[in-house]
C-alpha atoms as a PDB file:
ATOM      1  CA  UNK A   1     -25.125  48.640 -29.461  1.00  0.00           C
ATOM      2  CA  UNK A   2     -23.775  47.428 -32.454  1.00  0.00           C
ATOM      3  CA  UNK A   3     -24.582  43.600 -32.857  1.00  0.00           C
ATOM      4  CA  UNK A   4     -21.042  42.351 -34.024  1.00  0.00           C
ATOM      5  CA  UNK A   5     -20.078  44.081 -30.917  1.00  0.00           C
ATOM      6  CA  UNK A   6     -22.780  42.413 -28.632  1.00  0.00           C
ATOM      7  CA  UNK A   7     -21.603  38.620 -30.477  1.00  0.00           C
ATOM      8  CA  UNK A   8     -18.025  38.835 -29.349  1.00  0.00           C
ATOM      9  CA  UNK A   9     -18.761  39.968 -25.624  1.00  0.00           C
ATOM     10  CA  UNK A  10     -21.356  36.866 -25.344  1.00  0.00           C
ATOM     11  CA  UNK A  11     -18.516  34.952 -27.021  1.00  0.00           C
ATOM     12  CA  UNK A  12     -15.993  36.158 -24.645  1.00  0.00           C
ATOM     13  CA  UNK A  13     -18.401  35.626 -21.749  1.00  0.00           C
ATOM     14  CA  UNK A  14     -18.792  32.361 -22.627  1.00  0.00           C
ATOM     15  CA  UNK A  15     -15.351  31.721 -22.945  1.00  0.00           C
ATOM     16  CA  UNK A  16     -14.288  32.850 -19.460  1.00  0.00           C
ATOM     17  CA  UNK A  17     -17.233  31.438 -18.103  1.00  0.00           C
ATOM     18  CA  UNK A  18     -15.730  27.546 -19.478  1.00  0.00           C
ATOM     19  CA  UNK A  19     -12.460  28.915 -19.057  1.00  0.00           C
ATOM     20  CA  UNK A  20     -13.147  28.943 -15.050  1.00  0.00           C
ATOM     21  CA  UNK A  21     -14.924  25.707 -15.005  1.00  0.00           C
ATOM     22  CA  UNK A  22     -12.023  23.895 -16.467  1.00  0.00           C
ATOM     23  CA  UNK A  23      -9.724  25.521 -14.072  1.00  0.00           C
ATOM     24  CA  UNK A  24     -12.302  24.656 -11.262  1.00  0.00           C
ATOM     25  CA  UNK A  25     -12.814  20.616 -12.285  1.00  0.00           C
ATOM     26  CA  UNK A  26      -8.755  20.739 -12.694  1.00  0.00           C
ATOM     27  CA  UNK A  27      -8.269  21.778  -9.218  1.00  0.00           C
ATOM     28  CA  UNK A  28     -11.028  19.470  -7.553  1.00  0.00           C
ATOM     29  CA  UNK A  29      -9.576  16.332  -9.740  1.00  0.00           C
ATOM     30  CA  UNK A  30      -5.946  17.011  -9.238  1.00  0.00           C
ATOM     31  CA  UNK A  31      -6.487  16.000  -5.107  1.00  0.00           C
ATOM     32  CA  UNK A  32      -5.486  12.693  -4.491  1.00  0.00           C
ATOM     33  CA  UNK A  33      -8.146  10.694  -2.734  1.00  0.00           C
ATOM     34  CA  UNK A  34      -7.370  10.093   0.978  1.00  0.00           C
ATOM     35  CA  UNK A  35      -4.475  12.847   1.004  1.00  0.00           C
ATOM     36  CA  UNK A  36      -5.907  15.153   3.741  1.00  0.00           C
ATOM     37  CA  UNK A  37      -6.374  11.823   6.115  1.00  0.00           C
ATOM     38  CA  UNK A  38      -4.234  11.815   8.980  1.00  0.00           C
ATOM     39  CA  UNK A  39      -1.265   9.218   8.648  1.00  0.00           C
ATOM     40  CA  UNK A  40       0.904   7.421  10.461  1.00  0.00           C
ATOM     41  CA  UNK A  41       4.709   5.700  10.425  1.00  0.00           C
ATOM     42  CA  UNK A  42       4.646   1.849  11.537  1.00  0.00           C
ATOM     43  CA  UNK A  43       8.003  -0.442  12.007  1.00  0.00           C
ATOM     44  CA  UNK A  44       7.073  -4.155  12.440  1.00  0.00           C
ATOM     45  CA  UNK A  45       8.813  -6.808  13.836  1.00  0.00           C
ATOM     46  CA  UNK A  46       7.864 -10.623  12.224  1.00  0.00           C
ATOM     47  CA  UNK A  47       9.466 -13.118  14.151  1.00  0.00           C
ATOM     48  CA  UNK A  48       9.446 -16.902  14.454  1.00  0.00           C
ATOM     49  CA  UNK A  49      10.058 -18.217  18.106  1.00  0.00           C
ATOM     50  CA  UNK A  50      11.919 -15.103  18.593  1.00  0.00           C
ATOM     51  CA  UNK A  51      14.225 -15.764  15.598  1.00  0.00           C
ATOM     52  CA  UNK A  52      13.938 -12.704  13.265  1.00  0.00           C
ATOM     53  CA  UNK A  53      12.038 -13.463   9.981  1.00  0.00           C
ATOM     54  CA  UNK A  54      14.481 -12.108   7.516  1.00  0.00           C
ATOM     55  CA  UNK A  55      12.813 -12.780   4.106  1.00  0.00           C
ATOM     56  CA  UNK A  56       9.880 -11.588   2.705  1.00  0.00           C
ATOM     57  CA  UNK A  57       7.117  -8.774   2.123  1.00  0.00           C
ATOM     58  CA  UNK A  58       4.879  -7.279   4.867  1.00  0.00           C
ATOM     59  CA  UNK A  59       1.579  -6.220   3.677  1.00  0.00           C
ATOM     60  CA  UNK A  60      -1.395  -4.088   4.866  1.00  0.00           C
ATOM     61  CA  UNK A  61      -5.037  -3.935   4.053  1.00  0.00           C
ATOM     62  CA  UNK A  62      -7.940  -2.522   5.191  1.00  0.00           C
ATOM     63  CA  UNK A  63     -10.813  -4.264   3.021  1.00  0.00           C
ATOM     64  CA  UNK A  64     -13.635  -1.155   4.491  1.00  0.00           C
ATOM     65  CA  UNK A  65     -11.378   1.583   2.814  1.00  0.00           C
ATOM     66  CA  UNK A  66      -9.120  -0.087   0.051  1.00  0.00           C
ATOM     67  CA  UNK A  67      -5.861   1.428   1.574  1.00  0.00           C
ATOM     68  CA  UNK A  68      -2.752  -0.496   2.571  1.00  0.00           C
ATOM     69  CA  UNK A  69       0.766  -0.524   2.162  1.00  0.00           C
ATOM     70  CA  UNK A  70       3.609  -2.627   2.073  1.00  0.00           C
ATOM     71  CA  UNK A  71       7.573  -3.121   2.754  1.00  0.00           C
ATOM     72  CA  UNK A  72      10.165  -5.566   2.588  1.00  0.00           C
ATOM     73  CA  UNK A  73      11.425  -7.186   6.164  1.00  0.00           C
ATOM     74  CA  UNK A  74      15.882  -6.609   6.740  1.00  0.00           C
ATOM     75  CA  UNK A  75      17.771  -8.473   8.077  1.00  0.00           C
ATOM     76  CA  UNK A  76      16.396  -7.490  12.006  1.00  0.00           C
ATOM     77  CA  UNK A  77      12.711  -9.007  10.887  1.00  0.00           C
ATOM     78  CA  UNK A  78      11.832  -5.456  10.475  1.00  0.00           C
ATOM     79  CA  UNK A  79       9.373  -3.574   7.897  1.00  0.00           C
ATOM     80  CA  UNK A  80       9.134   0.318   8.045  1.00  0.00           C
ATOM     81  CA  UNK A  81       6.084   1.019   6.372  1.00  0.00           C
ATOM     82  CA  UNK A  82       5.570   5.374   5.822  1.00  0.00           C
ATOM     83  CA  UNK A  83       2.180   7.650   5.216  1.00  0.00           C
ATOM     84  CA  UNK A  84      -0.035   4.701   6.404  1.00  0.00           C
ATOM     85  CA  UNK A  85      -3.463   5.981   6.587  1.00  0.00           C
ATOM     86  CA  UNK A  86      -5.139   5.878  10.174  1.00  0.00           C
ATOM     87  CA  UNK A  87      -7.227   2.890  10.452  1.00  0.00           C
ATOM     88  CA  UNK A  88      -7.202  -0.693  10.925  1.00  0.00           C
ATOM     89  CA  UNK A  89      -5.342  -3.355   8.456  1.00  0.00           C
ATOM     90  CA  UNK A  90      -4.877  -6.567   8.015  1.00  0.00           C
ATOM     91  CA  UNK A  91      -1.526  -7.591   8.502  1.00  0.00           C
ATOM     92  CA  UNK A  92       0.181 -10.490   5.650  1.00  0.00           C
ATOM     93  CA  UNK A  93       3.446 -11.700   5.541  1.00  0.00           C
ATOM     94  CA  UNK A  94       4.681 -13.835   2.197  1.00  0.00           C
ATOM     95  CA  UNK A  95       7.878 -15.166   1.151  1.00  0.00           C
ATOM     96  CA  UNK A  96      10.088 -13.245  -1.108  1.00  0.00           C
ATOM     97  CA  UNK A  97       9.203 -14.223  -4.706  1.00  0.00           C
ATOM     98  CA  UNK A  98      11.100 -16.621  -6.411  1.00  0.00           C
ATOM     99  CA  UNK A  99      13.811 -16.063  -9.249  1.00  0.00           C
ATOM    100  CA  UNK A 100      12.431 -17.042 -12.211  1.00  0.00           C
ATOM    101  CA  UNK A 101      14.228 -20.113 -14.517  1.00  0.00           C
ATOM    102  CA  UNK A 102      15.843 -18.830 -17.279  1.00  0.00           C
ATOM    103  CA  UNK A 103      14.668 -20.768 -20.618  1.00  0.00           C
ATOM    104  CA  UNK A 104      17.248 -23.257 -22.177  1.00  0.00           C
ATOM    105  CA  UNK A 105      19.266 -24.148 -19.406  1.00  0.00           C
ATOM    106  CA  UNK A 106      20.593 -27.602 -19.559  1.00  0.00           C
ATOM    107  CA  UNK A 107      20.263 -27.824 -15.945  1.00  0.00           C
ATOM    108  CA  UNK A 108      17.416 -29.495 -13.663  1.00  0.00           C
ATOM    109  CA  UNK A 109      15.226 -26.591 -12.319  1.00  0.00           C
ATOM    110  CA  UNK A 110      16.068 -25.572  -8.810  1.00  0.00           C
ATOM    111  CA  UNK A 111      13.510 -26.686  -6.624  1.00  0.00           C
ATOM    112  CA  UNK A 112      11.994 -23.786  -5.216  1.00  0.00           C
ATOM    113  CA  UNK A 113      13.141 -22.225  -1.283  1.00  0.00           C
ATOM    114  CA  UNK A 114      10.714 -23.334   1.336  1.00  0.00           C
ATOM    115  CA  UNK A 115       9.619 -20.612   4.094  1.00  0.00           C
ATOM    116  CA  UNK A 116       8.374 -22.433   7.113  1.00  0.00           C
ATOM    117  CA  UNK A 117       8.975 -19.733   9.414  1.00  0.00           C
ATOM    118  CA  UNK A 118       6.163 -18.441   7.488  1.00  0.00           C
ATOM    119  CA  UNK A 119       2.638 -20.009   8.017  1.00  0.00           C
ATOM    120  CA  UNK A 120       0.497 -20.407   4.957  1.00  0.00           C
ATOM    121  CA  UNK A 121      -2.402 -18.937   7.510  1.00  0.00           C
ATOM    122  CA  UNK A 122      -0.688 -15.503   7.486  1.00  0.00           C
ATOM    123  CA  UNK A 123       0.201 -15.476   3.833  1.00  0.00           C
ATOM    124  CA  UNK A 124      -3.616 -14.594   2.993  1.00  0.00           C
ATOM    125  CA  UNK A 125      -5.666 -11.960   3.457  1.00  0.00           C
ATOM    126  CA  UNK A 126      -8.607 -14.345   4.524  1.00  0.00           C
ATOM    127  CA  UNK A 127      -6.706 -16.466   7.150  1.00  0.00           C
ATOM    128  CA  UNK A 128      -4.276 -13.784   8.669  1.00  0.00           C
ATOM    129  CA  UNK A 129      -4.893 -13.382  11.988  1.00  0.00           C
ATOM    130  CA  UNK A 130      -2.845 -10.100  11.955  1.00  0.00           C
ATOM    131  CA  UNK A 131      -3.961  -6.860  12.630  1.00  0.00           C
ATOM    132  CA  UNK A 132      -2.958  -3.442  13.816  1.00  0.00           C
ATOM    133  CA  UNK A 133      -4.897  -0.370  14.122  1.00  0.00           C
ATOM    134  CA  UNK A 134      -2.452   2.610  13.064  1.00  0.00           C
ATOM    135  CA  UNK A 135      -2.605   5.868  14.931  1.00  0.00           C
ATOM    136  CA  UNK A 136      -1.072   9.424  14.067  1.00  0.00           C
ATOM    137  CA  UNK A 137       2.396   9.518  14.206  1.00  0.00           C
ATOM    138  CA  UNK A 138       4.766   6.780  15.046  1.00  0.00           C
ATOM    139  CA  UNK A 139       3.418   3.103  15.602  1.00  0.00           C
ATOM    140  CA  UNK A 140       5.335  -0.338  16.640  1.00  0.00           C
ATOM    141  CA  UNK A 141       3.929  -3.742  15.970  1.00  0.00           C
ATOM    142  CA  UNK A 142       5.777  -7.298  17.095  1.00  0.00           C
ATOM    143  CA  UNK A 143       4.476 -10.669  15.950  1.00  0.00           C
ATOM    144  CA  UNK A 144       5.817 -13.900  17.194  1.00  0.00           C
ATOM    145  CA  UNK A 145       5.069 -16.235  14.263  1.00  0.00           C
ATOM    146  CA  UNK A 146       5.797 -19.537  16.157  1.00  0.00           C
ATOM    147  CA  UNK A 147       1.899 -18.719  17.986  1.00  0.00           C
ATOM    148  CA  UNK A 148       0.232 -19.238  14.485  1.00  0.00           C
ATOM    149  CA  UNK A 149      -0.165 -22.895  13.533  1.00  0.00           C
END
């Protein structure tokens, strides 16, 4: 066999050969982590002595896996919070943030809204008393803030 022949097959073996590794790590890396875990829809309800809390952010973390999620409560006291991982979370509820002051007004500051419907205990992961374990499919939560002092 001629060896200019026998250079560009070894070269073109090669190059397939990298050619299908790159194609390989491609596929494995484009996954995203956690995708084929089995997931769950969860609505819940913040309340304070029955009063629907209707400001702030609903937040969920489970510290063992790194996932969470998050949504913003309406008007009902209500969070819908989709593709939840199963699992259990830490439940945290925080005001909404505040607007920030514009530079070069000629006007005192506004002094900032005060949330005491929402306890500073649930406001951090490390004091929240809230948790729900999510399940496949569907999943409803309540939580009467007016119990947490």
């Amino acid at each position: 066999m001629n060896k200019s022949i026998l250079r560009h097959s070894v070269r073109f073996t090669a190059l397939i050969a990298v050619s299908l590794f790159l194609i390989t790590l491609n596929t494995a890396c484009s996954r995203t982590p956690g995708a084929d875990k089995p997931r769950g829809e969860i609505s819940i309800t913040i309340t304070n002595g029955g009063a629907p809390v209707s400001e702030g952010q609903v937040d969920l973390a489970n510290e063992q896996t790194g996932e969470g999620g998050g949504g913003p409560l309406d008007e009902s006291g209500t969070a819908t919070i989709e593709m939840v991982a199963v699992g259990k979370y830490t439940v945290t509820i925080s005001p909404p943030p505040q607007e920030p002051i514009a530079p070069g007004m000629d006007q005192p500051a506004p002094q900032p809204k005060e949330y005491p419907n929402i306890p500073a205990k649930v406001r951090k992961i490390q004091t929240s008393p809230l948790t729900v374990d999510v399940q496949s499919g569907a999943n409803e939560f309540t939580f009467d803030l007016k119990e947490i002092q």
